[in-house]
C-alpha atoms as a PDB file:
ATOM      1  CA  UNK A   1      44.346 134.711  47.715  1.00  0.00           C
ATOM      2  CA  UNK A   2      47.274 135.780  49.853  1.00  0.00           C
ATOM      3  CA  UNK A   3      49.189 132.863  48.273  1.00  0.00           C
ATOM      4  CA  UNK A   4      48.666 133.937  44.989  1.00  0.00           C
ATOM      5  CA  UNK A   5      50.297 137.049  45.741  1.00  0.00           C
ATOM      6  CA  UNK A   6      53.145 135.473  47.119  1.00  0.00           C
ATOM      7  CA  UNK A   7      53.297 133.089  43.782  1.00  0.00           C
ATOM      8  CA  UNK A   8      53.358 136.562  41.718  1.00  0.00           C
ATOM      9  CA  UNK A   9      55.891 138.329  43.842  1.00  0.00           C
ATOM     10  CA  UNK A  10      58.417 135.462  43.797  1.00  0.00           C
ATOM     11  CA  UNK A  11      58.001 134.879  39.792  1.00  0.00           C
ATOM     12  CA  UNK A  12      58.778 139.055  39.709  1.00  0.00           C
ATOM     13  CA  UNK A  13      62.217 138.665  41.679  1.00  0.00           C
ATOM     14  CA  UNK A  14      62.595 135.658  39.711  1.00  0.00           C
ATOM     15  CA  UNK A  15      62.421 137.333  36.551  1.00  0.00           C
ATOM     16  CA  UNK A  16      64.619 140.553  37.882  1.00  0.00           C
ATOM     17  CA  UNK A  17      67.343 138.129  38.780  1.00  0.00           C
ATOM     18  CA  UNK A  18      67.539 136.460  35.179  1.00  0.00           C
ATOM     19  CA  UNK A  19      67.014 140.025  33.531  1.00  0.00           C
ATOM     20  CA  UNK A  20      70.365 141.079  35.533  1.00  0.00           C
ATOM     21  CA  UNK A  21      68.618 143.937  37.255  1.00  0.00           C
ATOM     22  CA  UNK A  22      69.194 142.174  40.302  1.00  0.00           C
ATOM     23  CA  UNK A  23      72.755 141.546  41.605  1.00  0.00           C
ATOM     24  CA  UNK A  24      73.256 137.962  42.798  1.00  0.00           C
ATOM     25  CA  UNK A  25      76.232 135.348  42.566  1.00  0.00           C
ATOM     26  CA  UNK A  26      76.660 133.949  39.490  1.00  0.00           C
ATOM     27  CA  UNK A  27      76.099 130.491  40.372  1.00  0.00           C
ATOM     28  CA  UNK A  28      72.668 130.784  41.699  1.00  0.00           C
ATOM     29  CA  UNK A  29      71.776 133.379  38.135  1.00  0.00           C
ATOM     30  CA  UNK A  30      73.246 130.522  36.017  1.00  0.00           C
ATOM     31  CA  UNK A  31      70.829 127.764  38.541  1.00  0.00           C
ATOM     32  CA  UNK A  32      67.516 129.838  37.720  1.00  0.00           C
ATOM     33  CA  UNK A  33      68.347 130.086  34.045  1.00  0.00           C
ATOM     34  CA  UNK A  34      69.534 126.420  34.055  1.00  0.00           C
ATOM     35  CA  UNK A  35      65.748 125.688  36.240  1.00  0.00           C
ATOM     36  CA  UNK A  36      63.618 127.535  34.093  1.00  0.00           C
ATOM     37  CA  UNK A  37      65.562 125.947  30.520  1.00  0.00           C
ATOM     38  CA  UNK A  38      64.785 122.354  32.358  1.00  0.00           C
ATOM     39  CA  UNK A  39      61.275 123.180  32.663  1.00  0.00           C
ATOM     40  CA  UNK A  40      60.344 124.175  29.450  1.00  0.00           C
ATOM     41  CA  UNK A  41      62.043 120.940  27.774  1.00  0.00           C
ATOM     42  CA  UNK A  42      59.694 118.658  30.371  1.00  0.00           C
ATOM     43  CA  UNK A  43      57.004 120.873  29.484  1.00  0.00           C
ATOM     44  CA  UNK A  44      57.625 120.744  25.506  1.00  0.00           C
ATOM     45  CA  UNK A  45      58.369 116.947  26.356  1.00  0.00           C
ATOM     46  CA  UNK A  46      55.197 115.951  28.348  1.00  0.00           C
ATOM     47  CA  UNK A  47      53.003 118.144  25.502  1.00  0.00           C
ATOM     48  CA  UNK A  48      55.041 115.987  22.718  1.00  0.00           C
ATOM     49  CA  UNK A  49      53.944 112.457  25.099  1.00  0.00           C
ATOM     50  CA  UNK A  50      50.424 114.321  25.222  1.00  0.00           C
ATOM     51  CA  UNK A  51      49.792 114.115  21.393  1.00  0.00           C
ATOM     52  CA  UNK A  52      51.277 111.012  20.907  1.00  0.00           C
ATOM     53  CA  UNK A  53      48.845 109.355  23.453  1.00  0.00           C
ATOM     54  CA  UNK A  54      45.788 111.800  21.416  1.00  0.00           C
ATOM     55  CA  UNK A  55      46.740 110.568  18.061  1.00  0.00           C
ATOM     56  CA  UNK A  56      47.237 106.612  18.900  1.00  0.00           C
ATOM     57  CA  UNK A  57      43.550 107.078  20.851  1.00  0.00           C
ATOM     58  CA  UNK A  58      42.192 108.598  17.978  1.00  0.00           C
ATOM     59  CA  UNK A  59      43.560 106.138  15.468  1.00  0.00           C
ATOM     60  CA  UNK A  60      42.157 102.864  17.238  1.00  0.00           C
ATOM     61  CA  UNK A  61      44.667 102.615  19.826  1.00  0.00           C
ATOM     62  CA  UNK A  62      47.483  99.953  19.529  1.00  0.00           C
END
């Protein structure tokens, strides 16, 4: 449970540092922006690979 605090603290700084509210170098702002951007193309990505495998399963399979 303690973990999941920890999880929900570190997403809160995370989020203060790409709001600006935050100061922080540059470099490491433009990282976390770069990080998260990365993520949600893998995720959008392995959801795109998702329903390709769904609809060739559900048409016979090839």
């Amino acid at each position: 449970m303690m973990a999941l605090v920890w999880l929900i603290d570190i997403l809160v700084i995370a989020i203060k540092v790409l709001g600006g509210r935050t100061k922080v170098n540059p470099v490491l702002r433009l990282g976390l922006w770069l990080a998260v951007l990365s993520a949600a193309a893998a995720g959008i990505a392995a959801l795109g690979f998702g329903l390709v495998l769904l609809e060739q399963e559900l048409s016979g399979g090839a």
